[in-house]
C-alpha atoms as a PDB file:
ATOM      1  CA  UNK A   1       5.933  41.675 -46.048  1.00  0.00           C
ATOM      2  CA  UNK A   2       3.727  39.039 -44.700  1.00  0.00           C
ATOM      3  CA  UNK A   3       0.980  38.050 -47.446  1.00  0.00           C
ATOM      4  CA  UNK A   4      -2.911  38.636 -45.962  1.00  0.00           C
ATOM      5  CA  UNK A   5      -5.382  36.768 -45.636  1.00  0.00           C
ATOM      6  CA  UNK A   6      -8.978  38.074 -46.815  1.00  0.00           C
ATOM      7  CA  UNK A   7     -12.389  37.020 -46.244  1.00  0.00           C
ATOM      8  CA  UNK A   8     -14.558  38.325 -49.225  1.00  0.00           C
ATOM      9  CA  UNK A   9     -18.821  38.204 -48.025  1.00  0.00           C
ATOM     10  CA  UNK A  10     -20.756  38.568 -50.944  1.00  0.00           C
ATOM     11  CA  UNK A  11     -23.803  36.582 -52.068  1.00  0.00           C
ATOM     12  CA  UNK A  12     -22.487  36.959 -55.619  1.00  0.00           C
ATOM     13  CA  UNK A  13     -19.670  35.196 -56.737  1.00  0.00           C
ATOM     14  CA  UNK A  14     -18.451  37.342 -59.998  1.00  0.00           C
ATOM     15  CA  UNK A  15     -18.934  40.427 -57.060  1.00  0.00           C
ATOM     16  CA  UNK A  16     -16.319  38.314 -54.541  1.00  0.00           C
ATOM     17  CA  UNK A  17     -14.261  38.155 -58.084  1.00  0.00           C
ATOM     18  CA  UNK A  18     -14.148  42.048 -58.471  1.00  0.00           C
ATOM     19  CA  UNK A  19     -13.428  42.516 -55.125  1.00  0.00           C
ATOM     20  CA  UNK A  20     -10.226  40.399 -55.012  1.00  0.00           C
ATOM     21  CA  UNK A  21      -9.230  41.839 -58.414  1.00  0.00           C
ATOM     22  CA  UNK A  22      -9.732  45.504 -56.888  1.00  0.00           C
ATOM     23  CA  UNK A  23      -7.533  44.348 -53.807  1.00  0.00           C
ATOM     24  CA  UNK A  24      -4.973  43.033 -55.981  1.00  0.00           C
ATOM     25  CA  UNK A  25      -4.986  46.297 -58.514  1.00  0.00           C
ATOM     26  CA  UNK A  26      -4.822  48.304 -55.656  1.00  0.00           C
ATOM     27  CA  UNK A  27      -1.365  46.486 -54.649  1.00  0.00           C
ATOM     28  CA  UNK A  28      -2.071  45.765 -51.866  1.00  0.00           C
ATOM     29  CA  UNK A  29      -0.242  42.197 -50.799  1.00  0.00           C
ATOM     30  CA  UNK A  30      -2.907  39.264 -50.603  1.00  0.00           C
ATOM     31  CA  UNK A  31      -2.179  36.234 -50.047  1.00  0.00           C
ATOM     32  CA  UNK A  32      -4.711  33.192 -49.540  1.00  0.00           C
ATOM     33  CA  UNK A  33      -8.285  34.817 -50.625  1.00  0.00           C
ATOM     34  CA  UNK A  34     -11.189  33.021 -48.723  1.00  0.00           C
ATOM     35  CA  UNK A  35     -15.281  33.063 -49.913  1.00  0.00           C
ATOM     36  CA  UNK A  36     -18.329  33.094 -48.801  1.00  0.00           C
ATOM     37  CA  UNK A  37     -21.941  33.573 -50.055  1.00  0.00           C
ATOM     38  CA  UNK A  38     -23.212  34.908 -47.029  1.00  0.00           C
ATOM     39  CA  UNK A  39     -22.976  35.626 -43.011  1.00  0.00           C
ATOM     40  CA  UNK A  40     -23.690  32.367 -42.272  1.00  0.00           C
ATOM     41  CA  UNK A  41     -20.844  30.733 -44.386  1.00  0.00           C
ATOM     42  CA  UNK A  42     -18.731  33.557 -43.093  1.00  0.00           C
ATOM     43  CA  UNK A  43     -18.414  32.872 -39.640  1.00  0.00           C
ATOM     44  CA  UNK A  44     -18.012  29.195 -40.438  1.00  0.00           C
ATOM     45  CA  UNK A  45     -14.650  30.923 -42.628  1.00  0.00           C
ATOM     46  CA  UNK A  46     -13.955  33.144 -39.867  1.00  0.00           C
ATOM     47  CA  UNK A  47     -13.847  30.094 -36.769  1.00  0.00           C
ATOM     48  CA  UNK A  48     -11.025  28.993 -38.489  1.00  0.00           C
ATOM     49  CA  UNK A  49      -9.076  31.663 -37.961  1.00  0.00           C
ATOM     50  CA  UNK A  50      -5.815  33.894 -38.740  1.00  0.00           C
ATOM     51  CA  UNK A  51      -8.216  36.324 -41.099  1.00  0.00           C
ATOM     52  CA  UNK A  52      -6.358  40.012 -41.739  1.00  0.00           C
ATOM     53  CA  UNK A  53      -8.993  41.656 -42.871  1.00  0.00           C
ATOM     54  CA  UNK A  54     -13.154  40.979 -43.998  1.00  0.00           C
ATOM     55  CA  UNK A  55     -14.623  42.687 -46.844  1.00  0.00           C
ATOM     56  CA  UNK A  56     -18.503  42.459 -46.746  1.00  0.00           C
ATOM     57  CA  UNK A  57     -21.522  43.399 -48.830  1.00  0.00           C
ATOM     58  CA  UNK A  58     -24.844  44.548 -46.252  1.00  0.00           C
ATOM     59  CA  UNK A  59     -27.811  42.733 -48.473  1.00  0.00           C
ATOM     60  CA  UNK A  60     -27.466  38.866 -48.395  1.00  0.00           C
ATOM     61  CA  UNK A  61     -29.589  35.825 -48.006  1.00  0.00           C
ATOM     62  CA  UNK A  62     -29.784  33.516 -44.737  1.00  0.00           C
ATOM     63  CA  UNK A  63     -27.494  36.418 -42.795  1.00  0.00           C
ATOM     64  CA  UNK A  64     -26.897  39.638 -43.735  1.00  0.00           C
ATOM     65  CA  UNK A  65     -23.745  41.410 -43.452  1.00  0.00           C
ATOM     66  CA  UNK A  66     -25.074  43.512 -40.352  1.00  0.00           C
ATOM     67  CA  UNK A  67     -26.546  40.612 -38.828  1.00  0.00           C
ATOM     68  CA  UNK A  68     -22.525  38.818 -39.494  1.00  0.00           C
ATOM     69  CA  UNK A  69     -21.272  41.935 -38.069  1.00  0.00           C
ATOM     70  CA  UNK A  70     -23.204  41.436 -34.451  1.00  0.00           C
ATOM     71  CA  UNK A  71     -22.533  38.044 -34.737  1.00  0.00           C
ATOM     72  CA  UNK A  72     -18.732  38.018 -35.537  1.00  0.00           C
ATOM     73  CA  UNK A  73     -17.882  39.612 -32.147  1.00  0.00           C
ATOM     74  CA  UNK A  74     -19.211  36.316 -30.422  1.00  0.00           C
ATOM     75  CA  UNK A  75     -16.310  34.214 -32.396  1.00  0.00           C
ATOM     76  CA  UNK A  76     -13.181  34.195 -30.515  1.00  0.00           C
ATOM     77  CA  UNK A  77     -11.425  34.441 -33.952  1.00  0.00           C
ATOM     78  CA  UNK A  78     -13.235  37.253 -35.090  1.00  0.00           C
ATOM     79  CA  UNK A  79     -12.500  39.511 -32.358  1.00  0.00           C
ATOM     80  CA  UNK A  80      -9.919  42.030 -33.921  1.00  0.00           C
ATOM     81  CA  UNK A  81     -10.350  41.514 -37.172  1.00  0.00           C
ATOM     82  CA  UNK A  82     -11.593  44.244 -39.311  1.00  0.00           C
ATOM     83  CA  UNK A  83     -14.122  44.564 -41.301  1.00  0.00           C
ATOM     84  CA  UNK A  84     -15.047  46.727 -44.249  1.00  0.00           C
ATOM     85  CA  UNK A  85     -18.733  47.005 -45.899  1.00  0.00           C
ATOM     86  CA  UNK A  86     -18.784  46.901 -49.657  1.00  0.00           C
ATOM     87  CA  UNK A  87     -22.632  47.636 -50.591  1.00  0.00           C
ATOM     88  CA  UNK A  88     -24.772  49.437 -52.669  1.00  0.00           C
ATOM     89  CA  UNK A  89     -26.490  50.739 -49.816  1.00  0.00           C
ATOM     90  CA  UNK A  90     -26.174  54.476 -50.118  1.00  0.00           C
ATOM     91  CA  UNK A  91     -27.883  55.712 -47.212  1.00  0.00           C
ATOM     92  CA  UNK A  92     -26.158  57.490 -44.607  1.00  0.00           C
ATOM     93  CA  UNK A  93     -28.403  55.560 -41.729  1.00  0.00           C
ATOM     94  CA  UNK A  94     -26.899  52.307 -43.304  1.00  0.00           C
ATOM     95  CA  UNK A  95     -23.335  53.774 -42.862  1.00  0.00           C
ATOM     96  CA  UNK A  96     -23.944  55.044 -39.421  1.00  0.00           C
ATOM     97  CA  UNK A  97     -25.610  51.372 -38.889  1.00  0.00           C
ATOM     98  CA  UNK A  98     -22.845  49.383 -40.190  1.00  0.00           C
ATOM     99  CA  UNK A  99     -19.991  51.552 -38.389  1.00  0.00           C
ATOM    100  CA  UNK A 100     -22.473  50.929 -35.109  1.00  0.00           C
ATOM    101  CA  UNK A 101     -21.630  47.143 -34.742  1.00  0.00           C
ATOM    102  CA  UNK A 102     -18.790  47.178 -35.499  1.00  0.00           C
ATOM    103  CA  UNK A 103     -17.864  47.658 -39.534  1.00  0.00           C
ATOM    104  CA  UNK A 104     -14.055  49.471 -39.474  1.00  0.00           C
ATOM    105  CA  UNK A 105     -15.053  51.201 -42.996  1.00  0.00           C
ATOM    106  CA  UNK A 106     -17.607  51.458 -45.917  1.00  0.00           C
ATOM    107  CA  UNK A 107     -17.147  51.407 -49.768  1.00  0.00           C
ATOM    108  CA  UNK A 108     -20.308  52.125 -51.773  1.00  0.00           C
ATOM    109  CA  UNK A 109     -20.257  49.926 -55.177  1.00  0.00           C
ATOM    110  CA  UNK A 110     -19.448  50.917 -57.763  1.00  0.00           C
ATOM    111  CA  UNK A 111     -16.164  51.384 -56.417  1.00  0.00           C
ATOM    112  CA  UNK A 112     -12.073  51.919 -57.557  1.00  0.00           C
ATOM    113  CA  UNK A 113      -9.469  49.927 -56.421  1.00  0.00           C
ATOM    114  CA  UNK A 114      -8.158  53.687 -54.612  1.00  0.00           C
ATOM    115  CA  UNK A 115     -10.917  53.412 -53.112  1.00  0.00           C
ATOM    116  CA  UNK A 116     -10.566  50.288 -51.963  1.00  0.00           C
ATOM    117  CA  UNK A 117      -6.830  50.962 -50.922  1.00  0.00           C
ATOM    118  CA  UNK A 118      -7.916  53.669 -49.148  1.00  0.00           C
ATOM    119  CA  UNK A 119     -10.415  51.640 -46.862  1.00  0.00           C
ATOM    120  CA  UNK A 120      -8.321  48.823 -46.426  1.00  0.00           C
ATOM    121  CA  UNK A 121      -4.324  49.589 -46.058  1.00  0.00           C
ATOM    122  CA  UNK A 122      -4.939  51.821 -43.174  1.00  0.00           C
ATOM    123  CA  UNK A 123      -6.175  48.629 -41.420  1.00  0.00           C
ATOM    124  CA  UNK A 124      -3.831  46.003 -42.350  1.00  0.00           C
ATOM    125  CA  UNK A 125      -1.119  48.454 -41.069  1.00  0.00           C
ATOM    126  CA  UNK A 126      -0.087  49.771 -44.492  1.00  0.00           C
ATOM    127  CA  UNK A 127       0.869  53.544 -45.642  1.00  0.00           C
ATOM    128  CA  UNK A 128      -1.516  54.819 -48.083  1.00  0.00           C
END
């Protein structure tokens, strides 16, 4: 099985940490992990291409994870690639917001590396 490539969004860095630690826990198969502290840096990351999957928090400096969202369907690279909100945002108009442009799924933080198989391996092509 080919070895994925993640982008990991977060404006904290021990957050991108717990994130590739819940991806790995969750066996799922990753391969080269990529960071970046916000949307900005992110769609520098993302122009270079061959990205499996993006994992993204909503509330960061310079550009937000929405505002990356709406933006990452102008970069030829980006188009396909899915994305999946981690946040503490709770509210159900957030979700809906998120899902609107263009997030593929949402994991509220806390979170357990279930539930971050369960977001993720249906859109990498894996079984559950």
């Amino acid at each position: 099985m080919k070895k994925l490539k993640v982008l990991i969004v977060d404006d904290s860095a021990v957050m991108r940490k717990i994130v590739e630690r819940a991806l790995r826990q969750a066996g799922l198969e990753i391969g080269e992990v990529l960071e970046a502290s916000n949307g900005a840096e992110a769609l520098v990351e993302v122009e270079k291409g061959s990205l499996d999957i993006i994992l993204s928090d909503i509330n960061m400096p310079v550009m937000d994870g929405l505002e990356f969202l709406k933006n990452l369907s102008k970069v030829e690279a980006g188009k396909g690639v899915p994305v999946v909100m981690i946040t503490t945002e709770g509210s159900e108009a957030r979700v809906v917001e998120a899902l609107s442009v263009g997030a593929k799924g949402y994991i509220r933080k806390p979170f357990t590396p279930e539930q971050v198989k369960e977001r993720v391996a249906p859109l990498i092509g894996v079984l559950k």
